[in-house]
Every structure is written in C-alpha cells, then in structure tokens.
PDB file of N, CA and C in Angstrom:
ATOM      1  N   UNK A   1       0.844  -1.182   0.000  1.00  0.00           N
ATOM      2  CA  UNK A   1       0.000   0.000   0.000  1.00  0.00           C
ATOM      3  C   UNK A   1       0.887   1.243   0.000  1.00  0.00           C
ATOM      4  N   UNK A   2       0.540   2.551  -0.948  1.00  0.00           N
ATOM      5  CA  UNK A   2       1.316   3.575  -1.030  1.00  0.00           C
ATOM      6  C   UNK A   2       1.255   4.195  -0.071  1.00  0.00           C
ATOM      7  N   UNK A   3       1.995   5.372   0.724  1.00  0.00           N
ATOM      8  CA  UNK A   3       1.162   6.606   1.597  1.00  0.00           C
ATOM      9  C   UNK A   3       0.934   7.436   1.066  1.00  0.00           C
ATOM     10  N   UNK A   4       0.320   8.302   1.697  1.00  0.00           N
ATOM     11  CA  UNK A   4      -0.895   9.100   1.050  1.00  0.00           C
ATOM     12  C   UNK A   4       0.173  10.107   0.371  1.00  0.00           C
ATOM     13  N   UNK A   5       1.253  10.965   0.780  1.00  0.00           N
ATOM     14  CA  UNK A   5       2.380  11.655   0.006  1.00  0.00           C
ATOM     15  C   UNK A   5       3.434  10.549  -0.109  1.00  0.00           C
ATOM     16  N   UNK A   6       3.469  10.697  -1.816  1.00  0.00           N
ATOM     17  CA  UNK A   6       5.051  10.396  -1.883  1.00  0.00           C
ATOM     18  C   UNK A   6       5.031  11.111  -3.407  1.00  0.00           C
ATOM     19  N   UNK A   7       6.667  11.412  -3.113  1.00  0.00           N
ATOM     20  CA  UNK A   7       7.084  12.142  -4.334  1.00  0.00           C
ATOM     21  C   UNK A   7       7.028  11.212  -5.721  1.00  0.00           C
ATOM     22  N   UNK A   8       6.993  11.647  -6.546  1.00  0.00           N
ATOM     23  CA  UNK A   8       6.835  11.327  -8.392  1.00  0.00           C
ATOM     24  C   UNK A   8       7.842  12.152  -9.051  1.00  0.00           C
ATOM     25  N   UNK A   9       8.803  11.807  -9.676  1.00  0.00           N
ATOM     26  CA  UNK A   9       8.856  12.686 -11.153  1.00  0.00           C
ATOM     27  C   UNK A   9       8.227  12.847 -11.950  1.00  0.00           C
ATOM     28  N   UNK A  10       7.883  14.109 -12.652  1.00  0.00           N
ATOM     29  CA  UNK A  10       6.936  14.641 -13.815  1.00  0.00           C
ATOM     30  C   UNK A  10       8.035  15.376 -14.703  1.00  0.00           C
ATOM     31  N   UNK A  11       8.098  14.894 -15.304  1.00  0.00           N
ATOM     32  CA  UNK A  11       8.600  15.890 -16.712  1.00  0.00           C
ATOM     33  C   UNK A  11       9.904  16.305 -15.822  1.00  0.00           C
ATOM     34  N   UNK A  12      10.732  15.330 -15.379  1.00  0.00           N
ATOM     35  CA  UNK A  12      11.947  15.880 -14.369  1.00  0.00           C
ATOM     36  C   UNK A  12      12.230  16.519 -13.361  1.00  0.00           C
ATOM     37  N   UNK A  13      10.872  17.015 -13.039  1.00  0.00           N
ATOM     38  CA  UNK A  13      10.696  17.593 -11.888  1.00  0.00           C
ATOM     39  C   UNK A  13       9.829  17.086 -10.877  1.00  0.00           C
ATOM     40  N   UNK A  14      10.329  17.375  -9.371  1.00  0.00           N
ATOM     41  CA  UNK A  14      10.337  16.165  -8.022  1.00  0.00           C
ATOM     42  C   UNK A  14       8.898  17.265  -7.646  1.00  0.00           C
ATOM     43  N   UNK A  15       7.790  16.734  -7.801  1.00  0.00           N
ATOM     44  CA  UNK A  15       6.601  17.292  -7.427  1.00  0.00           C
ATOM     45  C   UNK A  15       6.011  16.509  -6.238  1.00  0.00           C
ATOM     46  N   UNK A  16       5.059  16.362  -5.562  1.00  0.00           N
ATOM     47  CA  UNK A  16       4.485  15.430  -4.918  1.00  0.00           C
ATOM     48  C   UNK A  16       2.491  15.185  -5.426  1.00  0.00           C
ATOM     49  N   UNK A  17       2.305  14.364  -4.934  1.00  0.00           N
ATOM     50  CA  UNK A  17       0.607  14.465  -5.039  1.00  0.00           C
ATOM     51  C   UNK A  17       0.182  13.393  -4.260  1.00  0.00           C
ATOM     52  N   UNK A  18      -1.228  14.007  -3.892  1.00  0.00           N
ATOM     53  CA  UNK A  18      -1.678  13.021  -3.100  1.00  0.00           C
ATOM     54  C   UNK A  18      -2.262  11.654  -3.663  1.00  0.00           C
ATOM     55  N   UNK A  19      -2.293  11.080  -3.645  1.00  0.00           N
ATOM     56  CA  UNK A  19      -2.646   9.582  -4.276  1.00  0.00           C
ATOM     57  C   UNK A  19      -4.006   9.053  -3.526  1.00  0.00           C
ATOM     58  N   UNK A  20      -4.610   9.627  -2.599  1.00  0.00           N
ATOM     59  CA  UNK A  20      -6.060   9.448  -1.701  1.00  0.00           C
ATOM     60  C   UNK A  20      -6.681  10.016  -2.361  1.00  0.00           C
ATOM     61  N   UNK A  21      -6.503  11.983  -3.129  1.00  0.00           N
ATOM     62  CA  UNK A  21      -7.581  12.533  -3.590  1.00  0.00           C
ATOM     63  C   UNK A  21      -7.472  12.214  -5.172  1.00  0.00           C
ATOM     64  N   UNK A  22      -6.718  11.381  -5.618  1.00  0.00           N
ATOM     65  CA  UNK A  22      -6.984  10.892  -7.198  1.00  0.00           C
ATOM     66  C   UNK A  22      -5.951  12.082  -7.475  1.00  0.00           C
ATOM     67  N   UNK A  23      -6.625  12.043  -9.498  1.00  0.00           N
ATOM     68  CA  UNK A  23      -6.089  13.198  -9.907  1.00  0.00           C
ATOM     69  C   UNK A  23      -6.171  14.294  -9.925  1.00  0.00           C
ATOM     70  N   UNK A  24      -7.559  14.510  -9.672  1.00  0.00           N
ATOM     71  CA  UNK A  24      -8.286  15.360  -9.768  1.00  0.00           C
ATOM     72  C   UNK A  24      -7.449  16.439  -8.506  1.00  0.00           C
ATOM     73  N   UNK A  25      -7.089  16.227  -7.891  1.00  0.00           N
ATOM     74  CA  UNK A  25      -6.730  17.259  -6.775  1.00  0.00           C
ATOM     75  C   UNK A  25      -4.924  18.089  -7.597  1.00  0.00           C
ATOM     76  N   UNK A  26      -4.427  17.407  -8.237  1.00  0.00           N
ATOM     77  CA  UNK A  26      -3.442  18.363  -9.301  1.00  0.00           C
ATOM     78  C   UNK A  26      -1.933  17.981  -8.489  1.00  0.00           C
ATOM     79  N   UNK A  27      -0.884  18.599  -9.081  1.00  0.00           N
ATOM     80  CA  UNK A  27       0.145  18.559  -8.311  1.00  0.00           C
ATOM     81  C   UNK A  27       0.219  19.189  -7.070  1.00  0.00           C
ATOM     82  N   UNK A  28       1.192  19.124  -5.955  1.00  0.00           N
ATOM     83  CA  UNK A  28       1.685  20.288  -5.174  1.00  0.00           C
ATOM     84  C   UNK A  28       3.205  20.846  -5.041  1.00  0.00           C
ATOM     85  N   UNK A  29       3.073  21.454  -4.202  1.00  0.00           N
ATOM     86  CA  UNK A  29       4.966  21.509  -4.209  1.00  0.00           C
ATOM     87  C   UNK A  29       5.729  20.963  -3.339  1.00  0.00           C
ATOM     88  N   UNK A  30       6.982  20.842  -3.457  1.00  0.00           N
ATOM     89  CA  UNK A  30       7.289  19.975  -2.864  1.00  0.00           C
ATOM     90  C   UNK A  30       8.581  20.489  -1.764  1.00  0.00           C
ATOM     91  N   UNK A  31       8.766  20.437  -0.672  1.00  0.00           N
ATOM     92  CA  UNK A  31       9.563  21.054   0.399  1.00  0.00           C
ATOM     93  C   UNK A  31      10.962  20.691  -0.005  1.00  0.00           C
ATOM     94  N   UNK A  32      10.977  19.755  -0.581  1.00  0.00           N
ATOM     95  CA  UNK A  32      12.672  19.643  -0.908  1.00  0.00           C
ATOM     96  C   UNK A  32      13.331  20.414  -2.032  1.00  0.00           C
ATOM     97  N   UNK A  33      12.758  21.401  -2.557  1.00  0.00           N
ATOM     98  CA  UNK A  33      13.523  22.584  -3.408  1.00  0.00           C
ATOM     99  C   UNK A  33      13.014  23.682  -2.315  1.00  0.00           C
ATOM    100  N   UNK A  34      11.815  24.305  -1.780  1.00  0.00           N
ATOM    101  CA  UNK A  34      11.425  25.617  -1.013  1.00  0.00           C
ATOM    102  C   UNK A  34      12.571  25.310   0.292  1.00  0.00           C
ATOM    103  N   UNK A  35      12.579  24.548   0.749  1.00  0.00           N
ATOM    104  CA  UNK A  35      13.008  24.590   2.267  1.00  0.00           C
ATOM    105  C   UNK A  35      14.727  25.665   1.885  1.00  0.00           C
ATOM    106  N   UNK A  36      15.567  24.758   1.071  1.00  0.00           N
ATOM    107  CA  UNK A  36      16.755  24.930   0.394  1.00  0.00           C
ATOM    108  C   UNK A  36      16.718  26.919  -0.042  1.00  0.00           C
ATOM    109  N   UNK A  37      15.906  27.057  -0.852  1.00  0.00           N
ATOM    110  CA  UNK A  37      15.784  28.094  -1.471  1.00  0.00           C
ATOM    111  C   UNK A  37      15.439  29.477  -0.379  1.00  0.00           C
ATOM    112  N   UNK A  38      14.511  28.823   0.714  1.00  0.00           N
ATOM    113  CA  UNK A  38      14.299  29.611   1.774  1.00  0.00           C
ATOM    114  C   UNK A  38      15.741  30.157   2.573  1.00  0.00           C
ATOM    115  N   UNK A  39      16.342  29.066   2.868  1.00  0.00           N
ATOM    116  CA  UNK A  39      17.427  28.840   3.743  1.00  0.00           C
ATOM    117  C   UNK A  39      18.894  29.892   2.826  1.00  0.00           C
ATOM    118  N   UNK A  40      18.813  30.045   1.853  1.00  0.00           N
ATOM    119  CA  UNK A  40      19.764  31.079   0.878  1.00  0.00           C
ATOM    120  C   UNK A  40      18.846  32.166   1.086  1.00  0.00           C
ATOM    121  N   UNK A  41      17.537  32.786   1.038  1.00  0.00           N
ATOM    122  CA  UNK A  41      17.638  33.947   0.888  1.00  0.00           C
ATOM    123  C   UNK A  41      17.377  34.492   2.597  1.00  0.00           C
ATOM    124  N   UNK A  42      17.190  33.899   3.540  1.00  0.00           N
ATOM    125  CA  UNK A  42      17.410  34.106   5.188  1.00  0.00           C
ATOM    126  C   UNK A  42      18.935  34.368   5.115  1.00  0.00           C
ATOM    127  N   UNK A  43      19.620  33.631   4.266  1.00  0.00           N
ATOM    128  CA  UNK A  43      20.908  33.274   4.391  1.00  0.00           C
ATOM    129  C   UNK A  43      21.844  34.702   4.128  1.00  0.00           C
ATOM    130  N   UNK A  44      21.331  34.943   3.195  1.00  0.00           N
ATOM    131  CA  UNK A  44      22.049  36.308   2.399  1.00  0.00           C
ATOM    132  C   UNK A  44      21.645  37.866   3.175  1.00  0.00           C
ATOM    133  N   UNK A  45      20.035  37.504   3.692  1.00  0.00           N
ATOM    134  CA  UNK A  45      19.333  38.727   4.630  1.00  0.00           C
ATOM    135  C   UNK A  45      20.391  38.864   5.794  1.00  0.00           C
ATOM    136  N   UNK A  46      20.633  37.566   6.128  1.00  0.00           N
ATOM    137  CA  UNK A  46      21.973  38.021   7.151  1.00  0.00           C
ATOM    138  C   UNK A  46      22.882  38.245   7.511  1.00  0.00           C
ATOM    139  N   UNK A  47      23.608  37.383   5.903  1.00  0.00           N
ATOM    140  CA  UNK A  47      24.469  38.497   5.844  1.00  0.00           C
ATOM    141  C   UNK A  47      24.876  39.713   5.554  1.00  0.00           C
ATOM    142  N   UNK A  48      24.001  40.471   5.082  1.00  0.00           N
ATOM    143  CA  UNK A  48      23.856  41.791   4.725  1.00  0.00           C
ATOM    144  C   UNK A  48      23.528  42.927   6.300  1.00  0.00           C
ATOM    145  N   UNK A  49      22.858  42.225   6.643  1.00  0.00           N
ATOM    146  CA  UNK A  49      22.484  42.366   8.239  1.00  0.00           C
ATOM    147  C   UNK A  49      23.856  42.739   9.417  1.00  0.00           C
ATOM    148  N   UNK A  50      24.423  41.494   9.202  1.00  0.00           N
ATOM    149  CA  UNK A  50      25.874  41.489   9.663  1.00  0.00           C
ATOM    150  C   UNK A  50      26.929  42.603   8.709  1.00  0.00           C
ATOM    151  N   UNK A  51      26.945  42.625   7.530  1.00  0.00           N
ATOM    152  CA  UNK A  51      27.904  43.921   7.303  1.00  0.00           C
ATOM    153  C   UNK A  51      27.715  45.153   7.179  1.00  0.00           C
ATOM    154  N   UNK A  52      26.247  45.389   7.601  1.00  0.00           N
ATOM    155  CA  UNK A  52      25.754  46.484   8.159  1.00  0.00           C
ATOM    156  C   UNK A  52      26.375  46.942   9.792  1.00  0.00           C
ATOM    157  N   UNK A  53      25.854  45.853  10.686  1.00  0.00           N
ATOM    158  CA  UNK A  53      25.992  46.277  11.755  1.00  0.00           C
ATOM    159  C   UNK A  53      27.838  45.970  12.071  1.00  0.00           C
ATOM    160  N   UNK A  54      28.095  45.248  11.386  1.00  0.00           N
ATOM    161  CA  UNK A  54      29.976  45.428  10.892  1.00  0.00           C
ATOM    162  C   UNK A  54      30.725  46.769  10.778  1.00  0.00           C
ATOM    163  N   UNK A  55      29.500  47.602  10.561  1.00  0.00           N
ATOM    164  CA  UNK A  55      30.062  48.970   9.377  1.00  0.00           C
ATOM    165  C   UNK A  55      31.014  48.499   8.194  1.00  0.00           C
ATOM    166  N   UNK A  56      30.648  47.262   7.441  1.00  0.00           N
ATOM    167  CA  UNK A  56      31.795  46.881   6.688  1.00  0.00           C
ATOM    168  C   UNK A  56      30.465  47.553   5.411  1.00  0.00           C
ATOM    169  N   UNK A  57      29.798  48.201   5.481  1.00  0.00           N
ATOM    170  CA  UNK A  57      28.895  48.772   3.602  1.00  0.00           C
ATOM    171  C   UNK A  57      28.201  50.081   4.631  1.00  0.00           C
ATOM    172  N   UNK A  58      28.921  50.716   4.309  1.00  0.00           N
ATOM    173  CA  UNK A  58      28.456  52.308   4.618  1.00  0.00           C
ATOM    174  C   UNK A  58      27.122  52.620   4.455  1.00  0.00           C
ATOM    175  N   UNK A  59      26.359  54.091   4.569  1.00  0.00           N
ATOM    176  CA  UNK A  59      25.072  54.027   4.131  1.00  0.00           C
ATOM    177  C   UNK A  59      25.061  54.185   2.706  1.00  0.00           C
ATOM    178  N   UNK A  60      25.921  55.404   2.254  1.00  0.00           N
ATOM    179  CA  UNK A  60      25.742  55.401   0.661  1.00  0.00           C
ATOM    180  C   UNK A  60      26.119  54.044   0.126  1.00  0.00           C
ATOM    181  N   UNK A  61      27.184  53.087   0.186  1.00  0.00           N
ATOM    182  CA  UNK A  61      27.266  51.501  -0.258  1.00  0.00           C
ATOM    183  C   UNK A  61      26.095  50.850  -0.373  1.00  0.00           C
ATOM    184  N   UNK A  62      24.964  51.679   0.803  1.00  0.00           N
ATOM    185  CA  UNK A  62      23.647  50.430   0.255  1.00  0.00           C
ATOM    186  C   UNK A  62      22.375  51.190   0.068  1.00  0.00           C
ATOM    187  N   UNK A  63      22.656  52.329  -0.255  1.00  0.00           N
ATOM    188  CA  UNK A  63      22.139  53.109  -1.287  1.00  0.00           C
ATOM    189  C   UNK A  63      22.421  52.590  -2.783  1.00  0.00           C
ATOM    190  N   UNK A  64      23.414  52.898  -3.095  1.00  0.00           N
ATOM    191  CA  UNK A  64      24.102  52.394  -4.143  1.00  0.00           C
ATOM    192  C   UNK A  64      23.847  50.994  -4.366  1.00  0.00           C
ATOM    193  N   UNK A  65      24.128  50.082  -4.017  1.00  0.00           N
ATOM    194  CA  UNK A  65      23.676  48.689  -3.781  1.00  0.00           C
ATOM    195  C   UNK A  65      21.660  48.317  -4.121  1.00  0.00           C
ATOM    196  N   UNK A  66      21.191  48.717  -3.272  1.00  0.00           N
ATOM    197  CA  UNK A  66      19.652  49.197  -3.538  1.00  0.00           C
ATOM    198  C   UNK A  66      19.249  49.749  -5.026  1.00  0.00           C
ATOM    199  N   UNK A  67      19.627  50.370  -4.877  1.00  0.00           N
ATOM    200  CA  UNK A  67      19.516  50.842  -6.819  1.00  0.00           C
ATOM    201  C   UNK A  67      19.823  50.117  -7.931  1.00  0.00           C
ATOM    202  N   UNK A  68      20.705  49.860  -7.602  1.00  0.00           N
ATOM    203  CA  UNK A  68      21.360  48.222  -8.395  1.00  0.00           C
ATOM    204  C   UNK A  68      20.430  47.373  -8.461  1.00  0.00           C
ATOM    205  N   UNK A  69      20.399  46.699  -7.214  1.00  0.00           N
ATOM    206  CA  UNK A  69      19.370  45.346  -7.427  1.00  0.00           C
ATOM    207  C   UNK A  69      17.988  46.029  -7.793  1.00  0.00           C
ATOM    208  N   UNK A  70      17.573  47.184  -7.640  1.00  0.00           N
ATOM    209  CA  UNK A  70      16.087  47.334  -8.352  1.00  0.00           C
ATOM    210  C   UNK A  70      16.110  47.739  -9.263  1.00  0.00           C
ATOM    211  N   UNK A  71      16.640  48.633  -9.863  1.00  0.00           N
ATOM    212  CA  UNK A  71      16.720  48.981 -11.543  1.00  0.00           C
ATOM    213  C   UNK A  71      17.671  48.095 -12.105  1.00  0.00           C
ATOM    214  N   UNK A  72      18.227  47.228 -12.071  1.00  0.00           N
ATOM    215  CA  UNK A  72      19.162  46.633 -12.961  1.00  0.00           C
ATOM    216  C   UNK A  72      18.952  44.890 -12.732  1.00  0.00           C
ATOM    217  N   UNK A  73      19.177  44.523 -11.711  1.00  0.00           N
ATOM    218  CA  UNK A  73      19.292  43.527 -11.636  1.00  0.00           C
ATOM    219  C   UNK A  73      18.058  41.827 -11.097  1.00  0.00           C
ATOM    220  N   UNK A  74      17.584  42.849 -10.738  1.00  0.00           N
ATOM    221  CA  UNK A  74      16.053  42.331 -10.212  1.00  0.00           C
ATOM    222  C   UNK A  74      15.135  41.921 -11.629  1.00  0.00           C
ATOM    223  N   UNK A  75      14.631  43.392 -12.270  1.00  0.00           N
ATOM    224  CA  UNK A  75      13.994  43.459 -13.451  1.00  0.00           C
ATOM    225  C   UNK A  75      14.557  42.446 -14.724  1.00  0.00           C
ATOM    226  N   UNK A  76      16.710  42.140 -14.347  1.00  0.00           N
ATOM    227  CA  UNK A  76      16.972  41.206 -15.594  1.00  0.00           C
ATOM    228  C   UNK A  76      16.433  39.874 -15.086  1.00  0.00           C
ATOM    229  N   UNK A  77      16.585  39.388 -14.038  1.00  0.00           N
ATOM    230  CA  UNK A  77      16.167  38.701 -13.437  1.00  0.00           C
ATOM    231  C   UNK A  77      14.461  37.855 -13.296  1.00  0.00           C
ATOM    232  N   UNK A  78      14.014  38.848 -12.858  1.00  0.00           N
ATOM    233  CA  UNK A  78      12.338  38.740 -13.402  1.00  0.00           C
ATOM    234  C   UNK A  78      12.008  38.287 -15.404  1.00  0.00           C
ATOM    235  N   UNK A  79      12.604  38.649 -16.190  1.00  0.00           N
ATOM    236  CA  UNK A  79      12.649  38.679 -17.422  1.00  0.00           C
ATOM    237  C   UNK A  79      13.114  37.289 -17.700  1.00  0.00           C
ATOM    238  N   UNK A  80      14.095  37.100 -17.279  1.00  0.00           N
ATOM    239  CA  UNK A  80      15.263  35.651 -18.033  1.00  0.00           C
ATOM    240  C   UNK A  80      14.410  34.701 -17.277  1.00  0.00           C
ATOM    241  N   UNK A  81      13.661  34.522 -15.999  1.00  0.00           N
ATOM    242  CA  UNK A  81      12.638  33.495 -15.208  1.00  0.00           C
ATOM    243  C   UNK A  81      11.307  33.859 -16.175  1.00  0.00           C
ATOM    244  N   UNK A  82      10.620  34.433 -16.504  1.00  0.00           N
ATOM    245  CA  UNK A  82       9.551  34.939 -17.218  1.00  0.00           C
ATOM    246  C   UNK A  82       9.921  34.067 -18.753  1.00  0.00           C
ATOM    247  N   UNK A  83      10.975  34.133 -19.249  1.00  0.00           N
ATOM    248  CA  UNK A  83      11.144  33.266 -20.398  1.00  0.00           C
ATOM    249  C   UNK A  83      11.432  32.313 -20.651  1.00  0.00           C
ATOM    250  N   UNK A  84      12.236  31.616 -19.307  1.00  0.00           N
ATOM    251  CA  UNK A  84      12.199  30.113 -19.614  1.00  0.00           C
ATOM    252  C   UNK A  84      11.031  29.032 -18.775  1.00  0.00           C
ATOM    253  N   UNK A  85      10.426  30.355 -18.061  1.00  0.00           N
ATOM    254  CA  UNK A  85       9.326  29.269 -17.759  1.00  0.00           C
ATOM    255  C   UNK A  85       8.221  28.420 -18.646  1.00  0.00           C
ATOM    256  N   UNK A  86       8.104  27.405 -18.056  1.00  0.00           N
ATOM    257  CA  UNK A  86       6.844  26.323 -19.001  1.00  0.00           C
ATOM    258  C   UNK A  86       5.756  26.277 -17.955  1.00  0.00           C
ATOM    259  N   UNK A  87       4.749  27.148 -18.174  1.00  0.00           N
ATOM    260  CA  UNK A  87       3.557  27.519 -18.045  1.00  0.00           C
ATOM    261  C   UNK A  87       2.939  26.119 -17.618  1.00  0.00           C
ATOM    262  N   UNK A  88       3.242  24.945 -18.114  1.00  0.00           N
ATOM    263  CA  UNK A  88       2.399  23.845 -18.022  1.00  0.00           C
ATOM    264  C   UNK A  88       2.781  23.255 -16.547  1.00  0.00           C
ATOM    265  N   UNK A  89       4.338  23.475 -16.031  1.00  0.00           N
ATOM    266  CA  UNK A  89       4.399  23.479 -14.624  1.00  0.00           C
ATOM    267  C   UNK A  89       3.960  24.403 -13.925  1.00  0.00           C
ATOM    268  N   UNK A  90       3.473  25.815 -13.821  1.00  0.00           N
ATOM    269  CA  UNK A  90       2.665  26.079 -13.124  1.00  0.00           C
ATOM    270  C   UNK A  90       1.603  25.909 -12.222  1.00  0.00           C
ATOM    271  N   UNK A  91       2.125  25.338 -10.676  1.00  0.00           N
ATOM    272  CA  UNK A  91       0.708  25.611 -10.266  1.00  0.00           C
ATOM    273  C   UNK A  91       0.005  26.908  -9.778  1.00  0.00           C
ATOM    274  N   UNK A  92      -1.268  26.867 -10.680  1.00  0.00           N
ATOM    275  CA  UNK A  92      -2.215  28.020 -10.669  1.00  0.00           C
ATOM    276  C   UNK A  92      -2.952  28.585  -9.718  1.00  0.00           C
ATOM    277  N   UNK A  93      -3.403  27.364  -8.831  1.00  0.00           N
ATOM    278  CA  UNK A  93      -4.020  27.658  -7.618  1.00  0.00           C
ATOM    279  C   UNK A  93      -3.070  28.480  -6.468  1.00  0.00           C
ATOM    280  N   UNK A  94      -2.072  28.019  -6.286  1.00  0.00           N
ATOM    281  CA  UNK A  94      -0.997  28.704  -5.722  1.00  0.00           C
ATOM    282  C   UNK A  94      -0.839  30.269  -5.806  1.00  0.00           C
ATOM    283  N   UNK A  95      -0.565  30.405  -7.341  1.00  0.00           N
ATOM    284  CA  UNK A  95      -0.412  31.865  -7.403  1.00  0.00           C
ATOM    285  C   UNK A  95      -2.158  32.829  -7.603  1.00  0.00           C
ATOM    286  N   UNK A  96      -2.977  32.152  -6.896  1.00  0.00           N
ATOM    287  CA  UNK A  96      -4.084  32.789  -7.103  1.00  0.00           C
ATOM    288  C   UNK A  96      -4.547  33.281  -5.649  1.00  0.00           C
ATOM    289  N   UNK A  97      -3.941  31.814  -4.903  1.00  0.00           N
ATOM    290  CA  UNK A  97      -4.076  32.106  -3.457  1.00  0.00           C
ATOM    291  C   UNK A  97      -3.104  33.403  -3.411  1.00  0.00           C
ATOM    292  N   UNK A  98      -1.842  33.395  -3.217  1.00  0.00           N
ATOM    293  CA  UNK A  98      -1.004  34.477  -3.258  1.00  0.00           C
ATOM    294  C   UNK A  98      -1.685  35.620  -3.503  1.00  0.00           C
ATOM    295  N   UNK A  99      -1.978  36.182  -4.564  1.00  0.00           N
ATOM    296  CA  UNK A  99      -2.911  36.859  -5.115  1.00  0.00           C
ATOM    297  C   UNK A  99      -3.946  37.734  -4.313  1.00  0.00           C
ATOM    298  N   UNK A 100      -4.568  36.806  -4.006  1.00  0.00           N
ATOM    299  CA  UNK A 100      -5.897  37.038  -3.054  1.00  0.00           C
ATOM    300  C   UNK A 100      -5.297  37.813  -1.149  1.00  0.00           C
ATOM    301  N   UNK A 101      -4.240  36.496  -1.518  1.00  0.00           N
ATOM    302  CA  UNK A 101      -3.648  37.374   0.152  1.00  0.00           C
ATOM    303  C   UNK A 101      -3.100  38.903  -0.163  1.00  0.00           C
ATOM    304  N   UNK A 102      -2.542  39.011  -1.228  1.00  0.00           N
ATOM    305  CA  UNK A 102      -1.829  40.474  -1.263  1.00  0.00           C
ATOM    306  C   UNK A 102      -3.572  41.235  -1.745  1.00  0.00           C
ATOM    307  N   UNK A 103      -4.096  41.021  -2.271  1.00  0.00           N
ATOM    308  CA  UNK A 103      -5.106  41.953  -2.244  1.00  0.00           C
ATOM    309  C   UNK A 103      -5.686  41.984  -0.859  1.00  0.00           C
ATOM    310  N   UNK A 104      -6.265  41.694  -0.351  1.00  0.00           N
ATOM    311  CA  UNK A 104      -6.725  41.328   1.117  1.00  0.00           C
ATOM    312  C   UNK A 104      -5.691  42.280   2.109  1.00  0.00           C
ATOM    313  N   UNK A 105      -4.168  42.113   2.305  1.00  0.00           N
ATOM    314  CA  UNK A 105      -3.540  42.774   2.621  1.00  0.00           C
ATOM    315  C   UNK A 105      -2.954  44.488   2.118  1.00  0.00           C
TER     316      UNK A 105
END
C-alpha cells in the first residue's frame, strides 16, 4: 500500500501528489527545493544584516547597492525566469491564493 504523500517525477521535476484525492486534486509543491531556497535567501538577509551592523557597507554603499538590485538587476532577473518558464508546470491555484492574500492585505 502507497502513503498518502510520496514524491513522483513529472517531466523531471520532483513534485508530490496526493494519491487518496486521485487526480483530480493536481500537483503540489514539494519542500525539498522551497526549504533549500528559503534557507539562501534568510541566508544572504543576514548576511547583509551582519555587514551592516559590521560597518563593513556604509550608508551610501547600500544606497548604491539598492539601486542596483532594483533597476538593474532584479527586473533582468524577473525577465530571463519569465522566459524560460513552461507555463504547463505552473501551479495556478498557488499563485491565485497568493494573489488574493496580497489583495486582502
């Protein structure tokens, strides 16, 4: 007998689904890429955190820095993910919930 989560590959990618609610209930995501991905950008918040309170990046350094990542590097960023995505991995429900919370908020 299966349990109710276990991971699958789909199209190379480590998704999970539940196998109790059929198909009908769709993919989900799966904690073994978010957990990872979480853990780098906590990761980087602190260190930035730390060479702040270091005085090792001045205020103008993250002025300067700030401007960077939003006019330049963010926006290339957003673009080059925007084009190699395949729409067909999308889950939809996800970014609808999202959605709904930032309107709400």
């Amino acid at each position: 007998m299966e349990t109710p989560n276990n991971y699958v590959f789909i199209h190379g990618k480590n998704i999970s689904h539940n196998t109790l609610a059929g198909s009908a209930a769709g993919p989900h995501m799966s904690i073994d890429k978010l957990f990872p991905a979480l853990l780098e950008c906590f990761g980087i918040i602190l260190c930035g955190y730390i060479a702040g309170r270091a005085d090792m990046i001045t205020e103008s350094h993250a002025k300067g820095l700030g401007n960077f990542v939003s006019k330049f590097a963010l926006p290339a960023l957003l673009f080059k993910n925007m084009v190699l995505l395949d729409f067909g991995d999308v889950i939809w429900a996800f970014l609808w919930s999202v959605l709904v919370a930032k309107v709400f908020v």
